[in-house]
Every structure is written in structure tokens, then in C-alpha cells.
PDB file of N, CA and C in Angstrom:
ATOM      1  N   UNK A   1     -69.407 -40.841 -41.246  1.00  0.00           N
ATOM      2  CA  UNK A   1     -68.603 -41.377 -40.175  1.00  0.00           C
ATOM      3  C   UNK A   1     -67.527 -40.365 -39.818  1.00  0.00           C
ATOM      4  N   UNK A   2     -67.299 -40.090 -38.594  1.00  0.00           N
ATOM      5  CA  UNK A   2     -65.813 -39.830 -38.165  1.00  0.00           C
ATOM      6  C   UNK A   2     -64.161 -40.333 -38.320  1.00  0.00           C
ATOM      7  N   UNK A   3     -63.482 -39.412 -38.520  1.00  0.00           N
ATOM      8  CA  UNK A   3     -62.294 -39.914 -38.703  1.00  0.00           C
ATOM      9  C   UNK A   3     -60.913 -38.837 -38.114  1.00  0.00           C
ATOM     10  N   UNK A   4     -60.289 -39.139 -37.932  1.00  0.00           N
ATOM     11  CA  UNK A   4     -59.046 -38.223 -37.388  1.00  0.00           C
ATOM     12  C   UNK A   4     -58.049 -37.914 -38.320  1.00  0.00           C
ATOM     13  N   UNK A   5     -57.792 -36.780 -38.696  1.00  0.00           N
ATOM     14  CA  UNK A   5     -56.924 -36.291 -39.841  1.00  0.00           C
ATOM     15  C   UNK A   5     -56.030 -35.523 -40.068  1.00  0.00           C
ATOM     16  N   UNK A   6     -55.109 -35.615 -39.802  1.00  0.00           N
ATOM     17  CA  UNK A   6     -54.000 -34.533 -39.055  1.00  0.00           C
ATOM     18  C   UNK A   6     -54.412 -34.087 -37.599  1.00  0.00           C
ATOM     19  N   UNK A   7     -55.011 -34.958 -37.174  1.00  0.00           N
ATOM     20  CA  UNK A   7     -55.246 -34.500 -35.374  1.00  0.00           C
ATOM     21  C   UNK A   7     -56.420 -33.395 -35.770  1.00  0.00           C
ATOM     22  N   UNK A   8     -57.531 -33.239 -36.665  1.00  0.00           N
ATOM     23  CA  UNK A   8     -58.458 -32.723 -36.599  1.00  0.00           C
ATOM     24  C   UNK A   8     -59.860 -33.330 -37.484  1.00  0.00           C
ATOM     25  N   UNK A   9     -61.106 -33.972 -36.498  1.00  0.00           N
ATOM     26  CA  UNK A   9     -61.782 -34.469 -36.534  1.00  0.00           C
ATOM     27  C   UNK A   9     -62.627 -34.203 -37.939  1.00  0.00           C
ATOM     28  N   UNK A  10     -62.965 -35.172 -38.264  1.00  0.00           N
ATOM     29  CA  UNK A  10     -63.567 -34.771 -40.288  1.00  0.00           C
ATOM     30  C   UNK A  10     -64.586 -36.014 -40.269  1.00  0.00           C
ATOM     31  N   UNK A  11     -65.894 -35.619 -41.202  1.00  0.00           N
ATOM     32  CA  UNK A  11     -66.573 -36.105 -41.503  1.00  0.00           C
ATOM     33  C   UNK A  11     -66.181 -36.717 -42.784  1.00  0.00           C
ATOM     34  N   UNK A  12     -66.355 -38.238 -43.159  1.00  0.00           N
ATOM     35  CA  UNK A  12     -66.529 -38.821 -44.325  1.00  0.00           C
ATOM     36  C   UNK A  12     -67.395 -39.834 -44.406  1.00  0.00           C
ATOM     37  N   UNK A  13     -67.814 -40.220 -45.972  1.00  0.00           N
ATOM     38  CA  UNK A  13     -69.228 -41.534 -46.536  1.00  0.00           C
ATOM     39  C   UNK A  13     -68.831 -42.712 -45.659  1.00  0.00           C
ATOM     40  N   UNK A  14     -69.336 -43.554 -45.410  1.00  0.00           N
ATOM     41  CA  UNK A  14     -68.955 -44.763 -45.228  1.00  0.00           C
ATOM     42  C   UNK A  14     -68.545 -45.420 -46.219  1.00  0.00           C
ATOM     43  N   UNK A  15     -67.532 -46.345 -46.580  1.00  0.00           N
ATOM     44  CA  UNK A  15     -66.857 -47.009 -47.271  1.00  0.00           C
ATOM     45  C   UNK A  15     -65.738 -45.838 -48.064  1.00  0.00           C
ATOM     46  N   UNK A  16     -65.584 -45.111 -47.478  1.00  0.00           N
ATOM     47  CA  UNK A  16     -64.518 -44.094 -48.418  1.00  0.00           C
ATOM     48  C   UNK A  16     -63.134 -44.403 -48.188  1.00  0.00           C
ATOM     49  N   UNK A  17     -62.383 -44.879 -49.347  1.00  0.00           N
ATOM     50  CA  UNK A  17     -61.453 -45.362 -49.609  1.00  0.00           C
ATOM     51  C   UNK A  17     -60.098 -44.109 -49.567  1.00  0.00           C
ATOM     52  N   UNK A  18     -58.918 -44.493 -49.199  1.00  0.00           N
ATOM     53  CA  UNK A  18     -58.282 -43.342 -48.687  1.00  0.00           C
ATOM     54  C   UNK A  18     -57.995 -42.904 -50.271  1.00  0.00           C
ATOM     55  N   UNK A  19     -57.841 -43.525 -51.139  1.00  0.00           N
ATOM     56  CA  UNK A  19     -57.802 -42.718 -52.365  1.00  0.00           C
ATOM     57  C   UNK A  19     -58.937 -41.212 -53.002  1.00  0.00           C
ATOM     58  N   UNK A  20     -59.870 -42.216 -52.299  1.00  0.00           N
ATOM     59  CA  UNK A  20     -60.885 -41.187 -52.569  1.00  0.00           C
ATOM     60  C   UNK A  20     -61.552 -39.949 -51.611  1.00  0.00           C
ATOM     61  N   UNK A  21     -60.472 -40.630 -50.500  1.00  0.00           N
ATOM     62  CA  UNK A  21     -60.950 -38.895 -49.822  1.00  0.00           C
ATOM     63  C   UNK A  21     -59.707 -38.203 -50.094  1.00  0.00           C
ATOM     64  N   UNK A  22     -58.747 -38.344 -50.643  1.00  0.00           N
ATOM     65  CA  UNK A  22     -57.273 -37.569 -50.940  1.00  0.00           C
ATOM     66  C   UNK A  22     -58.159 -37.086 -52.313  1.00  0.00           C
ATOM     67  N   UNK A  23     -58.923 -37.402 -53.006  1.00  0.00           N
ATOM     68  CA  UNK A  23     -59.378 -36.386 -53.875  1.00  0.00           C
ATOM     69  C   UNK A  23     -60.018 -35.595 -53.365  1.00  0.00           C
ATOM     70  N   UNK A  24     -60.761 -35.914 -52.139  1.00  0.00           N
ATOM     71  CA  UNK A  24     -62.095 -35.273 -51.987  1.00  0.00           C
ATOM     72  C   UNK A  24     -61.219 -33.976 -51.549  1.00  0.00           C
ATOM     73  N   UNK A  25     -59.757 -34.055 -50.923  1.00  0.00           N
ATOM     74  CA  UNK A  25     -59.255 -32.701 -50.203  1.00  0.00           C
ATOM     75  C   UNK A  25     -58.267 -32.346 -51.276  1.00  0.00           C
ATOM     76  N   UNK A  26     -58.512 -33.058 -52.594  1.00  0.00           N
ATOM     77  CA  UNK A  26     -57.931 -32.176 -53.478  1.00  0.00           C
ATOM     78  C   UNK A  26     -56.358 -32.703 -53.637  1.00  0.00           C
ATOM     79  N   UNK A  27     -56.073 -33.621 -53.288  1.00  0.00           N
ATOM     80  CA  UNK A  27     -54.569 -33.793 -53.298  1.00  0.00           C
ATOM     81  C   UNK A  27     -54.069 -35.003 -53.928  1.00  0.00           C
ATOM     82  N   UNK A  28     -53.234 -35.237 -54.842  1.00  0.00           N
ATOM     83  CA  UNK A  28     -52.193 -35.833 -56.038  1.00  0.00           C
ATOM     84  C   UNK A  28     -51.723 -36.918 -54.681  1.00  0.00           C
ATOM     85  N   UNK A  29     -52.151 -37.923 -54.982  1.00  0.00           N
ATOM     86  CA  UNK A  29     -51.524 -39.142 -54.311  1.00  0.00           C
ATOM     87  C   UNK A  29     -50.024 -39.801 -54.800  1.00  0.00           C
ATOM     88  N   UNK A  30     -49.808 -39.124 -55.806  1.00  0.00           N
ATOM     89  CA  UNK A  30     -48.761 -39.325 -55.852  1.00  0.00           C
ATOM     90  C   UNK A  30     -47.536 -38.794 -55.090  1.00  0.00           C
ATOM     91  N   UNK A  31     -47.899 -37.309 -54.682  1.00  0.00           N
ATOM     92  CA  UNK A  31     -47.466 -36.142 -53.661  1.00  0.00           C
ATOM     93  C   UNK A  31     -47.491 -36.424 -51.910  1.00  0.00           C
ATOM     94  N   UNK A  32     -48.180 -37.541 -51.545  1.00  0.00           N
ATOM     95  CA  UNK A  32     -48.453 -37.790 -50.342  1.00  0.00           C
ATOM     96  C   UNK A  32     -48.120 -39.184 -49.675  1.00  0.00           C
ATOM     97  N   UNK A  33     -47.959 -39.397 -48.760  1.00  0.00           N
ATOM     98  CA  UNK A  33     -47.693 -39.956 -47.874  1.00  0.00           C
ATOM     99  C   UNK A  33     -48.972 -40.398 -46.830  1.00  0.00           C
ATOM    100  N   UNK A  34     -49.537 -41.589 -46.560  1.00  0.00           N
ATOM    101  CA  UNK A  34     -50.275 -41.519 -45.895  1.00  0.00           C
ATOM    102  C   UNK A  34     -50.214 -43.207 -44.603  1.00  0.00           C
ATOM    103  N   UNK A  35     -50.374 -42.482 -44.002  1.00  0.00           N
ATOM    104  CA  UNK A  35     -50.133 -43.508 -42.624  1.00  0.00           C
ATOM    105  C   UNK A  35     -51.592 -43.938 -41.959  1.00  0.00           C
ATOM    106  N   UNK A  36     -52.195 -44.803 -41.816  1.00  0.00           N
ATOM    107  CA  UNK A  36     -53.737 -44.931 -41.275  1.00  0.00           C
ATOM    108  C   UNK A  36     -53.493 -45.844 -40.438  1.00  0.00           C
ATOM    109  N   UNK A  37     -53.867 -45.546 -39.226  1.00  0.00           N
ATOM    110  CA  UNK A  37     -53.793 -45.809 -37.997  1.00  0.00           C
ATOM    111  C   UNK A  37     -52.669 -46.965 -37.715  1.00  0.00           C
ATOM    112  N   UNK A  38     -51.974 -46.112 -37.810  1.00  0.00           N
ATOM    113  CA  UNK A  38     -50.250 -46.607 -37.339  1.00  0.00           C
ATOM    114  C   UNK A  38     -49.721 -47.285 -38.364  1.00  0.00           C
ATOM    115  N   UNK A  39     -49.924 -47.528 -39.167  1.00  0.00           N
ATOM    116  CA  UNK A  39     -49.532 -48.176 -40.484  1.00  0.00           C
ATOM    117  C   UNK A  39     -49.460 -47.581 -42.051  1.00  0.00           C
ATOM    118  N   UNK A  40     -48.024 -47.049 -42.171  1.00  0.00           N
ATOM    119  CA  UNK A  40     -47.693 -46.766 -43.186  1.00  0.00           C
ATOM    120  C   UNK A  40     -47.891 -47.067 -44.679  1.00  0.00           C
ATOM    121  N   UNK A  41     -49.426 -46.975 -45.593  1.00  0.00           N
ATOM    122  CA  UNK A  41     -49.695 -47.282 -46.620  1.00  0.00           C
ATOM    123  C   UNK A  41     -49.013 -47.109 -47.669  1.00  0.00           C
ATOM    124  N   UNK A  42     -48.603 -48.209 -48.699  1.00  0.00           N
ATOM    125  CA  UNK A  42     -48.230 -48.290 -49.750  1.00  0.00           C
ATOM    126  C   UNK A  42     -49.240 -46.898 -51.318  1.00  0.00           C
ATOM    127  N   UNK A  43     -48.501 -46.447 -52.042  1.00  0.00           N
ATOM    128  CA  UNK A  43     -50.003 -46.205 -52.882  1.00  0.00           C
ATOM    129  C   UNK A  43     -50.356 -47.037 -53.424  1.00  0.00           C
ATOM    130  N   UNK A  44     -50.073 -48.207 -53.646  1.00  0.00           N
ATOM    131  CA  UNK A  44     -50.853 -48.938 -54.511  1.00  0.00           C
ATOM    132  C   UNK A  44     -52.327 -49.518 -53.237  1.00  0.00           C
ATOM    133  N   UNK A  45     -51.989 -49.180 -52.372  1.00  0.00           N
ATOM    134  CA  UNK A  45     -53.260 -49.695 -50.986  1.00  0.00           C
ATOM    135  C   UNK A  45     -54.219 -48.643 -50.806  1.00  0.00           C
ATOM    136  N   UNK A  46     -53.615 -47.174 -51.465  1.00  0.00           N
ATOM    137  CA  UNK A  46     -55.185 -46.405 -51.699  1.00  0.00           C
ATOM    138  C   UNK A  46     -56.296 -46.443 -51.906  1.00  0.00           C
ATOM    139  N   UNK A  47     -56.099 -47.158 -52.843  1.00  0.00           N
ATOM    140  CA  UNK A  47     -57.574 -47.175 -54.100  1.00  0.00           C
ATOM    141  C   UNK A  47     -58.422 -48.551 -53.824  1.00  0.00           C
ATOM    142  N   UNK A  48     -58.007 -49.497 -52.371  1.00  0.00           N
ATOM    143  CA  UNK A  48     -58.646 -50.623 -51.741  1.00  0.00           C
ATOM    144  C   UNK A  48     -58.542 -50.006 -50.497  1.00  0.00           C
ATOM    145  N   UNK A  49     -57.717 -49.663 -49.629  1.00  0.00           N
ATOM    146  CA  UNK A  49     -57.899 -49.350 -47.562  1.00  0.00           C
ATOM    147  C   UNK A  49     -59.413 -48.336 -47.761  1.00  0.00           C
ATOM    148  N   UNK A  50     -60.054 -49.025 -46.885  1.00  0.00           N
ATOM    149  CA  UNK A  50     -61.134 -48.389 -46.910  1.00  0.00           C
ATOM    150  C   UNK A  50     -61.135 -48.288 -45.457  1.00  0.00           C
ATOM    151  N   UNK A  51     -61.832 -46.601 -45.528  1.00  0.00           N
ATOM    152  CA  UNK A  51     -61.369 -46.147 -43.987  1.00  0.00           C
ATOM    153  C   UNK A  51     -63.006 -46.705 -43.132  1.00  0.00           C
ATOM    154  N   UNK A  52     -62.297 -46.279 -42.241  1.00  0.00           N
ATOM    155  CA  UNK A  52     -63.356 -46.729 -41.085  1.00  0.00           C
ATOM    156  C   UNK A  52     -64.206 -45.199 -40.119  1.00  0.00           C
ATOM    157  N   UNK A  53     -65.284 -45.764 -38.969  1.00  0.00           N
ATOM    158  CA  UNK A  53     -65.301 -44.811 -38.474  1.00  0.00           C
ATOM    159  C   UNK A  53     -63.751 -44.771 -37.225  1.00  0.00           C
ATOM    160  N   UNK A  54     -63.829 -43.758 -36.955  1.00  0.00           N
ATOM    161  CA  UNK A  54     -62.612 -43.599 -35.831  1.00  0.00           C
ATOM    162  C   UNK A  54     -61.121 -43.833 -36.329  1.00  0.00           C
ATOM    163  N   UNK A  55     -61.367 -44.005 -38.020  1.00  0.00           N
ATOM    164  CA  UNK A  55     -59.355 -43.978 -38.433  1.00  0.00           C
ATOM    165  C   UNK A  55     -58.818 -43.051 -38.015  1.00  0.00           C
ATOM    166  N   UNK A  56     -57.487 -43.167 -37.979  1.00  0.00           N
ATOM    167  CA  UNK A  56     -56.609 -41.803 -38.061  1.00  0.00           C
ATOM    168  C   UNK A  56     -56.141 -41.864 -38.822  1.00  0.00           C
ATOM    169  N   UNK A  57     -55.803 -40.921 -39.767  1.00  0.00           N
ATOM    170  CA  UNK A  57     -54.789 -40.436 -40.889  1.00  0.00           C
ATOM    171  C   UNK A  57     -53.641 -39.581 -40.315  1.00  0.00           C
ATOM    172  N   UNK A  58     -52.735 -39.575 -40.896  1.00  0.00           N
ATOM    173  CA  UNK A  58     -51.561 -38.680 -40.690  1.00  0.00           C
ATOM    174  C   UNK A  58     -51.229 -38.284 -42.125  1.00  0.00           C
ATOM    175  N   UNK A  59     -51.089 -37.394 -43.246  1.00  0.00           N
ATOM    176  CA  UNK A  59     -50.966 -37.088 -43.972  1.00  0.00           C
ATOM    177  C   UNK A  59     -49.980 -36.103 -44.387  1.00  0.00           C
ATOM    178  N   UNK A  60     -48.841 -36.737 -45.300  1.00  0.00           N
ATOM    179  CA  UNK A  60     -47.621 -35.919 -45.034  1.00  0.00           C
ATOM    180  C   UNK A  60     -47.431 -35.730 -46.728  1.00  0.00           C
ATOM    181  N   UNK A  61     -47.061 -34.039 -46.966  1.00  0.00           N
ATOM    182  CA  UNK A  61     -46.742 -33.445 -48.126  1.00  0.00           C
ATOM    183  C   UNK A  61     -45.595 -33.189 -48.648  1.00  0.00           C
ATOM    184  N   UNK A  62     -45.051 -33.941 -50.144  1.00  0.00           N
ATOM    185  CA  UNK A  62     -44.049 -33.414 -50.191  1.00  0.00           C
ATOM    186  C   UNK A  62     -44.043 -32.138 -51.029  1.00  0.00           C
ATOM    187  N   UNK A  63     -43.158 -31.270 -51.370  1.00  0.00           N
ATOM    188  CA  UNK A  63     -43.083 -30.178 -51.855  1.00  0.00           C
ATOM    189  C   UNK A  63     -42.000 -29.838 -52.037  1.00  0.00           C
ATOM    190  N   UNK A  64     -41.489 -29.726 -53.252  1.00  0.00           N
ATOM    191  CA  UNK A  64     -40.147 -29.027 -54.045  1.00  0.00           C
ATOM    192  C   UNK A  64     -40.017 -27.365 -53.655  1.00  0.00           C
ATOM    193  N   UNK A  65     -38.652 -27.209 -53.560  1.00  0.00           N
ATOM    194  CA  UNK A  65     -38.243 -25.758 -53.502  1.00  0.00           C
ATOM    195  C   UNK A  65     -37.226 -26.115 -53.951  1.00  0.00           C
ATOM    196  N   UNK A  66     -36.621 -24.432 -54.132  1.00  0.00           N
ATOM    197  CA  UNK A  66     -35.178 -24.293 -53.955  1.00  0.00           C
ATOM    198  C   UNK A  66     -34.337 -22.997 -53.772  1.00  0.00           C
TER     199      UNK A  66
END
């Protein structure tokens, strides 16, 4: 299925749960932020929101410096 992901179009399984495509791109859900189609997800709603065709994601990183 299709999905929108940072404003660039991505293939994923059907029934893929946003937890499990944040592995699939490699990234610590604990580190992220994720918004699916206009609605700001909790993490504990990862590992159940199961995306659709045509979601959008917005996916925001945090990252320490100093």
C-alpha cells in the first residue's frame, strides 16, 4: 500500500502498524514523534495504529547536542 511520509510517497505491507514501520526505517520510538494524518499519536498507540493505504505520517526527530 501507499502512504505519505514526510511529504514523500513510500511503499508499505498492509496492516503495518506505525511501530513497525519506525523499525522498518530503523528508528527508536522512543526518539520520535509521530503525527498520522492530523493526529498526534501517543507511543503507547504505536504498537496498535495500524496504517492505512493513503496515511500521512509526519515524523519528527529529536536529537541532543551541545
Amino acid at each position: 500500500m501507499k502512504i505519505l511520509c514526510n511529504g514523500e510517497a513510500r511503499e508499505t505491507a498492509a496492516g503495518t502498524r506505525v511501530a513497525d514501520y519506525l523499525r522498518q526505517l530503523g528508528l527508536d520510538a522512543s526518539s520520535v514523534v509521530v503525527e498520522c494524518d492530523g493526529k498526534i499519536l501517543t507511543r503507547e498507540d504505536y504498537a496498535s495504529h495500524e496504517l492505512h493505504d493513503g496515511s500521512v505520517l509526519e515524523l519528527i526527530r529529536f536529537v541532543g547536542g551541545g
